[in-house]
PDB file of N, CA and C in Angstrom:
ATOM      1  N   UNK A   1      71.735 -58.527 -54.107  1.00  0.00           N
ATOM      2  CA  UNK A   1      72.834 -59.304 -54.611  1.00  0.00           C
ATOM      3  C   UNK A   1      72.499 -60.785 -54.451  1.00  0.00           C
ATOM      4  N   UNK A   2      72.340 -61.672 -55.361  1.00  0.00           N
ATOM      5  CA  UNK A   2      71.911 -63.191 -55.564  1.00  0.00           C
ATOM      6  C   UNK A   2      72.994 -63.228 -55.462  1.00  0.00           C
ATOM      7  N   UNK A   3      73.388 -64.918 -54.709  1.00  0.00           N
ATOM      8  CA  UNK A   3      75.086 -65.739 -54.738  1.00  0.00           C
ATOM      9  C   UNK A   3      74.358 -67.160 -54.863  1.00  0.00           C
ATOM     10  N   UNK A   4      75.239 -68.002 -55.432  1.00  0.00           N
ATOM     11  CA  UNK A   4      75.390 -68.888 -56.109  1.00  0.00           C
ATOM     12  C   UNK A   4      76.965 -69.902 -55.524  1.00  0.00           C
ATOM     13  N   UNK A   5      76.246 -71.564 -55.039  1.00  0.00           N
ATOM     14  CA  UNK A   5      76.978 -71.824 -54.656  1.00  0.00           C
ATOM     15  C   UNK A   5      78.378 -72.999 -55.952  1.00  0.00           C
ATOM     16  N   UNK A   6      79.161 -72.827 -56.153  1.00  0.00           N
ATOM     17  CA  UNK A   6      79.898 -73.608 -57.654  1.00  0.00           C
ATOM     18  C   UNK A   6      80.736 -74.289 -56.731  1.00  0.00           C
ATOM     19  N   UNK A   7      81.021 -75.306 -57.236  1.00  0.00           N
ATOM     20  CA  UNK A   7      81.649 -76.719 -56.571  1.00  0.00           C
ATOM     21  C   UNK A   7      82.241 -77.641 -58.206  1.00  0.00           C
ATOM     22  N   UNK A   8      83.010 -78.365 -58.028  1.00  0.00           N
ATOM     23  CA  UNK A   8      83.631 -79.635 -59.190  1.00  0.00           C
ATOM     24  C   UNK A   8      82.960 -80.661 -58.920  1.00  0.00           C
ATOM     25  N   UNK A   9      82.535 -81.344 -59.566  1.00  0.00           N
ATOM     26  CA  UNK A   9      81.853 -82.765 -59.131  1.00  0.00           C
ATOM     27  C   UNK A   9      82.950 -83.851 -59.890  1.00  0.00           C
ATOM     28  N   UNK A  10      83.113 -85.067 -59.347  1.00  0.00           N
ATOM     29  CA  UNK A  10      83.764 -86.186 -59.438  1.00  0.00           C
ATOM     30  C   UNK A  10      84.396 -86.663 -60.877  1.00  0.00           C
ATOM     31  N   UNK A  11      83.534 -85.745 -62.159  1.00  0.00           N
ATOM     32  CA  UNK A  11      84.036 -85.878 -63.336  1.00  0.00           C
ATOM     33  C   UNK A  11      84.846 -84.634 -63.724  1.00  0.00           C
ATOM     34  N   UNK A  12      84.595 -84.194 -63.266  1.00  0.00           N
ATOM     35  CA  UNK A  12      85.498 -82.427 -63.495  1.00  0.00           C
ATOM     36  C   UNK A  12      84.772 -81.673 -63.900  1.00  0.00           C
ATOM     37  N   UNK A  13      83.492 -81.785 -63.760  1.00  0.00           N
ATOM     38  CA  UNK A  13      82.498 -80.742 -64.407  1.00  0.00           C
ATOM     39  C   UNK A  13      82.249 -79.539 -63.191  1.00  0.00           C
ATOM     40  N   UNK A  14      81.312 -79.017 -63.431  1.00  0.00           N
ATOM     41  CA  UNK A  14      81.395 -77.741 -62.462  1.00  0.00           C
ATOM     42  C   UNK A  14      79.908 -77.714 -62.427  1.00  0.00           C
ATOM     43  N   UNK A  15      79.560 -77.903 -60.685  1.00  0.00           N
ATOM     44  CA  UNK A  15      77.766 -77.295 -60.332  1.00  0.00           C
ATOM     45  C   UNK A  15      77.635 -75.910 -60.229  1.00  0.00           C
ATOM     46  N   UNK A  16      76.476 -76.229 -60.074  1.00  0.00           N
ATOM     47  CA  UNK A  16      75.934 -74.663 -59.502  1.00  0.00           C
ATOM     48  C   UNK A  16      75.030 -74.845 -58.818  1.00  0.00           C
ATOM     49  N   UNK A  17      75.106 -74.199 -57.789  1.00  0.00           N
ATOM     50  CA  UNK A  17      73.682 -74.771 -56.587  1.00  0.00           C
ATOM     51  C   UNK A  17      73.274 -73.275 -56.596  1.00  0.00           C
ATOM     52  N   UNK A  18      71.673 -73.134 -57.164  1.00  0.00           N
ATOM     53  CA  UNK A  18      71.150 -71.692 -57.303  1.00  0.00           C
ATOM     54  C   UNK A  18      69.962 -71.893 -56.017  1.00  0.00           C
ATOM     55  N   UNK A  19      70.011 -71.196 -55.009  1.00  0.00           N
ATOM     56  CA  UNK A  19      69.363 -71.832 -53.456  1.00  0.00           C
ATOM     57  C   UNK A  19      67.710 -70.800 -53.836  1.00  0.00           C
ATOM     58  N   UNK A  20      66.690 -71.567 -53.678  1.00  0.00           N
ATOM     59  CA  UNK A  20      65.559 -71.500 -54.155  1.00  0.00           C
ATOM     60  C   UNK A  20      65.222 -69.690 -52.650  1.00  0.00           C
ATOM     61  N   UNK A  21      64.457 -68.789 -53.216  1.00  0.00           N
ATOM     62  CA  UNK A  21      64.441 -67.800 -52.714  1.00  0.00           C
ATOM     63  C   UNK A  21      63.375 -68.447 -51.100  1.00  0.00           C
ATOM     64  N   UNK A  22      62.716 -68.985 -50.941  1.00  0.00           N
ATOM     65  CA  UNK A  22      62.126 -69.861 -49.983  1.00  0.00           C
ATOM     66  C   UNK A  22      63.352 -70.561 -48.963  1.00  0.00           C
ATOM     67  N   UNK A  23      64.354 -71.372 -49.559  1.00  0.00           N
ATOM     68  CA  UNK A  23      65.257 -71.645 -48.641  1.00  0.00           C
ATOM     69  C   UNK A  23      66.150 -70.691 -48.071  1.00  0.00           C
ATOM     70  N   UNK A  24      66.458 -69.657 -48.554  1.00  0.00           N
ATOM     71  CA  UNK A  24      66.891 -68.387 -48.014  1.00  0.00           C
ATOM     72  C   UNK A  24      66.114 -67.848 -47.125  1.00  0.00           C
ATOM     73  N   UNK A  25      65.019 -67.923 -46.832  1.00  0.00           N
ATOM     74  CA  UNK A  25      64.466 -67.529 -45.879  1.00  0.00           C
ATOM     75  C   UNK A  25      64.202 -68.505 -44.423  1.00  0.00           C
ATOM     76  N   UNK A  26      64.573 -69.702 -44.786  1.00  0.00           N
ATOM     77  CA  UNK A  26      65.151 -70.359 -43.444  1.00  0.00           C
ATOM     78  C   UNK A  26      66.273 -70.305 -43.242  1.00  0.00           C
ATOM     79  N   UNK A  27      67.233 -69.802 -44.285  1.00  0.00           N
ATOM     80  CA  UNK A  27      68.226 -70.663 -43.996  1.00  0.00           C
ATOM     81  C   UNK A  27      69.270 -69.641 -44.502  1.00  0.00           C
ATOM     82  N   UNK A  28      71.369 -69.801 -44.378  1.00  0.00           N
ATOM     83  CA  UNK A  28      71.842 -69.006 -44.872  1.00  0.00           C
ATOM     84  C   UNK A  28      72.365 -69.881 -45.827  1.00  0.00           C
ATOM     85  N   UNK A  29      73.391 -69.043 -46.739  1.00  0.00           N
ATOM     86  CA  UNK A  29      73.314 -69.701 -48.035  1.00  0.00           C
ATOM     87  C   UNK A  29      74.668 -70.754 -47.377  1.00  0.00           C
ATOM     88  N   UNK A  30      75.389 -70.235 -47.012  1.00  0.00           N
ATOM     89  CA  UNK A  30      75.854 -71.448 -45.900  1.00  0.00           C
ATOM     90  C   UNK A  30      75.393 -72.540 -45.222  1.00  0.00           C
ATOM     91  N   UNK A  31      74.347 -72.638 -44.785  1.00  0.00           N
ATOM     92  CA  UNK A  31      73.814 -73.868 -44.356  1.00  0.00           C
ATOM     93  C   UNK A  31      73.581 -74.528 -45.540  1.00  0.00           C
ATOM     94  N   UNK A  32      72.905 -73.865 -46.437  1.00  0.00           N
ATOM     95  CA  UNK A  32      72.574 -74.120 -47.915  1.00  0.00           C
ATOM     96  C   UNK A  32      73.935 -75.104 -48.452  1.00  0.00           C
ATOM     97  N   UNK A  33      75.058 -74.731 -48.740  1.00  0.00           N
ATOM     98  CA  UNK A  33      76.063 -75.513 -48.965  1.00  0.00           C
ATOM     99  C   UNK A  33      76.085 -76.385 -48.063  1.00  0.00           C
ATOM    100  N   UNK A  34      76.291 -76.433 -47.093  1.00  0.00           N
ATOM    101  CA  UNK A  34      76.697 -77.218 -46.290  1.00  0.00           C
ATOM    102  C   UNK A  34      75.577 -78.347 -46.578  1.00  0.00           C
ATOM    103  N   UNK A  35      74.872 -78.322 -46.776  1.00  0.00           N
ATOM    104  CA  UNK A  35      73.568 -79.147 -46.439  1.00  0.00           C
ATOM    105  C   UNK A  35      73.293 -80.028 -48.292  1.00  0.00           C
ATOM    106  N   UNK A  36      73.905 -79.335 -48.961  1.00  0.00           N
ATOM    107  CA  UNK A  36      73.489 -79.885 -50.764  1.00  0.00           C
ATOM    108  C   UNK A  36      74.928 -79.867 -51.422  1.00  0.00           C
ATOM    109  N   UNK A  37      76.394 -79.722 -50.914  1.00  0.00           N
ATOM    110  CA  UNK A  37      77.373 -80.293 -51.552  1.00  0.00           C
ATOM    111  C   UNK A  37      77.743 -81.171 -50.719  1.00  0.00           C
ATOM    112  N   UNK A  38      78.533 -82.303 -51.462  1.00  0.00           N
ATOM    113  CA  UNK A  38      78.642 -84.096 -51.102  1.00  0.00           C
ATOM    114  C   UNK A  38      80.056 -83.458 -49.966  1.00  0.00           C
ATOM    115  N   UNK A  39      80.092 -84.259 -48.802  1.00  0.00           N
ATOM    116  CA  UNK A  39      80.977 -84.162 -48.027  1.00  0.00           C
ATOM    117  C   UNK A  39      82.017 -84.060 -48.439  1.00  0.00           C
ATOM    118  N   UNK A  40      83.282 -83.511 -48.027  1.00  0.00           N
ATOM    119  CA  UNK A  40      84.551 -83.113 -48.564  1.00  0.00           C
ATOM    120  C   UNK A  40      84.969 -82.767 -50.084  1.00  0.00           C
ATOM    121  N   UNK A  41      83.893 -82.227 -50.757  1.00  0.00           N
ATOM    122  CA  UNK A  41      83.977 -81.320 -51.821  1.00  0.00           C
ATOM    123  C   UNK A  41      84.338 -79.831 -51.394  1.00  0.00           C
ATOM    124  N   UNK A  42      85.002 -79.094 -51.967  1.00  0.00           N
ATOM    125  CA  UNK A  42      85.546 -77.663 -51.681  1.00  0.00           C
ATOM    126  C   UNK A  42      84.352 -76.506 -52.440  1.00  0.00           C
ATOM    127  N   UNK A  43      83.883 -75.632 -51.989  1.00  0.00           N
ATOM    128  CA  UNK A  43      83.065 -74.950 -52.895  1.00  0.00           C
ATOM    129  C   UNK A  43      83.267 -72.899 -52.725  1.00  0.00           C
ATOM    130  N   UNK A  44      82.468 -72.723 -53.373  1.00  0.00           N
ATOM    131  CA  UNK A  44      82.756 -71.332 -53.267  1.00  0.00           C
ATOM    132  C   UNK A  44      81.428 -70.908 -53.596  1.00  0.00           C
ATOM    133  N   UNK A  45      81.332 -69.475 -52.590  1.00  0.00           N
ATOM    134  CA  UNK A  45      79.618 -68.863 -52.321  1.00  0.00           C
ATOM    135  C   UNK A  45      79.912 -67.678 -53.742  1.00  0.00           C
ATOM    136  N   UNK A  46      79.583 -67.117 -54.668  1.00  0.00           N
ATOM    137  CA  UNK A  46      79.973 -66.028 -55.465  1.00  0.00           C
ATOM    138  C   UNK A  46      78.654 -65.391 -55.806  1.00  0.00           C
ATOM    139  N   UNK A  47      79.061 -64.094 -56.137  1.00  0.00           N
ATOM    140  CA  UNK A  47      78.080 -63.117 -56.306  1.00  0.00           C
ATOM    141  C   UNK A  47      77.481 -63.807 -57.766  1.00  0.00           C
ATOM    142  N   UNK A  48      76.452 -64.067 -58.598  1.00  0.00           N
ATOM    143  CA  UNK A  48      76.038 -63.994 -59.517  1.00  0.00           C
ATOM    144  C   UNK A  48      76.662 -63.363 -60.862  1.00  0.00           C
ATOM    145  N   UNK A  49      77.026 -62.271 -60.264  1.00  0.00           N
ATOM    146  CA  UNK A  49      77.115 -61.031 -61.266  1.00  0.00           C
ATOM    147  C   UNK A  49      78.861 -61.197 -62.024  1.00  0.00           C
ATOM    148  N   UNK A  50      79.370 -62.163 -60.923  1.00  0.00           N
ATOM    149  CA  UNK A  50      80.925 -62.601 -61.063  1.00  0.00           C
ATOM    150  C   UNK A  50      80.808 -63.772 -62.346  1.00  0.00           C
ATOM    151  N   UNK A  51      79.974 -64.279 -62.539  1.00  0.00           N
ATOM    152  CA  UNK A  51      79.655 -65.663 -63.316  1.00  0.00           C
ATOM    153  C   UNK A  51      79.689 -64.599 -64.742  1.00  0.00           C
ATOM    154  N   UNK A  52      80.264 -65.444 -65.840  1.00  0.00           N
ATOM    155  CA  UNK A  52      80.499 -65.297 -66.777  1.00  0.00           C
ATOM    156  C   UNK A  52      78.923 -65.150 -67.855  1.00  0.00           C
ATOM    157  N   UNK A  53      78.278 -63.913 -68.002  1.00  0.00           N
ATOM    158  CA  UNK A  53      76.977 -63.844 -68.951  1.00  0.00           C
ATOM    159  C   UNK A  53      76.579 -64.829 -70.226  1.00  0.00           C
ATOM    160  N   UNK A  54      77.939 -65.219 -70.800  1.00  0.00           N
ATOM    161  CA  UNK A  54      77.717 -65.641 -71.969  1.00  0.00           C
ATOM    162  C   UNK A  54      78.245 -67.376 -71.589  1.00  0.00           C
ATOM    163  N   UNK A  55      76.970 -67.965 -71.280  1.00  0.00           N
ATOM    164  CA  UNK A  55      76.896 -69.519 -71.052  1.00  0.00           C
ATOM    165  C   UNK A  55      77.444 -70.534 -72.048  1.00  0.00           C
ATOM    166  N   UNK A  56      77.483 -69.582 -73.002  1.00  0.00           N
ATOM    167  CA  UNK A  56      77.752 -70.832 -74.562  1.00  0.00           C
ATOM    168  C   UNK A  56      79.024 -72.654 -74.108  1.00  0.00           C
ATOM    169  N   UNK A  57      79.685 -71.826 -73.111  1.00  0.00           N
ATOM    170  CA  UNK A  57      80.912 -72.369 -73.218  1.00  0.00           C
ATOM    171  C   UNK A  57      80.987 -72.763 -71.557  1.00  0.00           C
ATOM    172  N   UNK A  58      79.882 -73.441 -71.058  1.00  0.00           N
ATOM    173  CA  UNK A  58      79.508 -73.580 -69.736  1.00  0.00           C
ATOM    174  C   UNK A  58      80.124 -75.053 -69.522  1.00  0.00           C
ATOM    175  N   UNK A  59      80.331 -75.832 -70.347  1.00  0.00           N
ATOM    176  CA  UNK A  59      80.454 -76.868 -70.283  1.00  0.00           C
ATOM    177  C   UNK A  59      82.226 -77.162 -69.734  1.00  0.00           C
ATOM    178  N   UNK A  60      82.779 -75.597 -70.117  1.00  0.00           N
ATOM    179  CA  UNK A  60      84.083 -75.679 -70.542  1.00  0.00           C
ATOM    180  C   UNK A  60      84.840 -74.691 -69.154  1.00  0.00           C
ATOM    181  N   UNK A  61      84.330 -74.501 -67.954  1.00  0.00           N
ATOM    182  CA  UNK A  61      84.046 -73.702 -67.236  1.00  0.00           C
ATOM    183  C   UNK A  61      84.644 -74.197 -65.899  1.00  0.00           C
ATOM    184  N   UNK A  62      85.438 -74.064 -65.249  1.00  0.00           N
ATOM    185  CA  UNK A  62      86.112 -74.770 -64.040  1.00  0.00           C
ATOM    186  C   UNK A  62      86.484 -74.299 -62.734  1.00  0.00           C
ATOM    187  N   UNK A  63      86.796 -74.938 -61.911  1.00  0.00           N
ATOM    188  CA  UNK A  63      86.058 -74.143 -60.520  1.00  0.00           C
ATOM    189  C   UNK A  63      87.753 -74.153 -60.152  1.00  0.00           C
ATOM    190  N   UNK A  64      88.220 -72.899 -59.203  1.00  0.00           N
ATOM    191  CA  UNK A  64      89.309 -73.145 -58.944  1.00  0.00           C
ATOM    192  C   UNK A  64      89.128 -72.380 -57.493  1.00  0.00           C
ATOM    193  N   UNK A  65      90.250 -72.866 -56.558  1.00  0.00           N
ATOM    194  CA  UNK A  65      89.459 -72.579 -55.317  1.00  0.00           C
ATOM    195  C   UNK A  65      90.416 -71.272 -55.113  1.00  0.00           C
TER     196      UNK A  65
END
């Protein structure tokens, strides 16, 4: 099971922090957030498989906590 960390950034757009399979092996995907979203941003760890397949409309895509 891959997870994927999604966060809002300052314009209202929506990241995705995809944690390189190397940093998973130091590290949990928790530190991982903690360590690559900007201080007092809210984020959420999600399974991959939860993310919507059809990207077309990625732009249009919003993070709700």
């Amino acid at each position: 099971m891959e997870q994927v960390i999604i966060y809002s950034n300052p314009e209202g757009g929506l990241c995705t922090v995809i944690p390189a399979p190397e940093a998973l092996q130091t590290m949990t995907i928790e530190d991982i957030a903690k360590k690559d979203v900007p201080a007092g941003i809210e984020y959420k760890i999600v399974n991959v498989e939860d993310l919507p397949q059809d990207i077309t409309f990625y732009e249009a895509w919003e993070y709700q906590a």
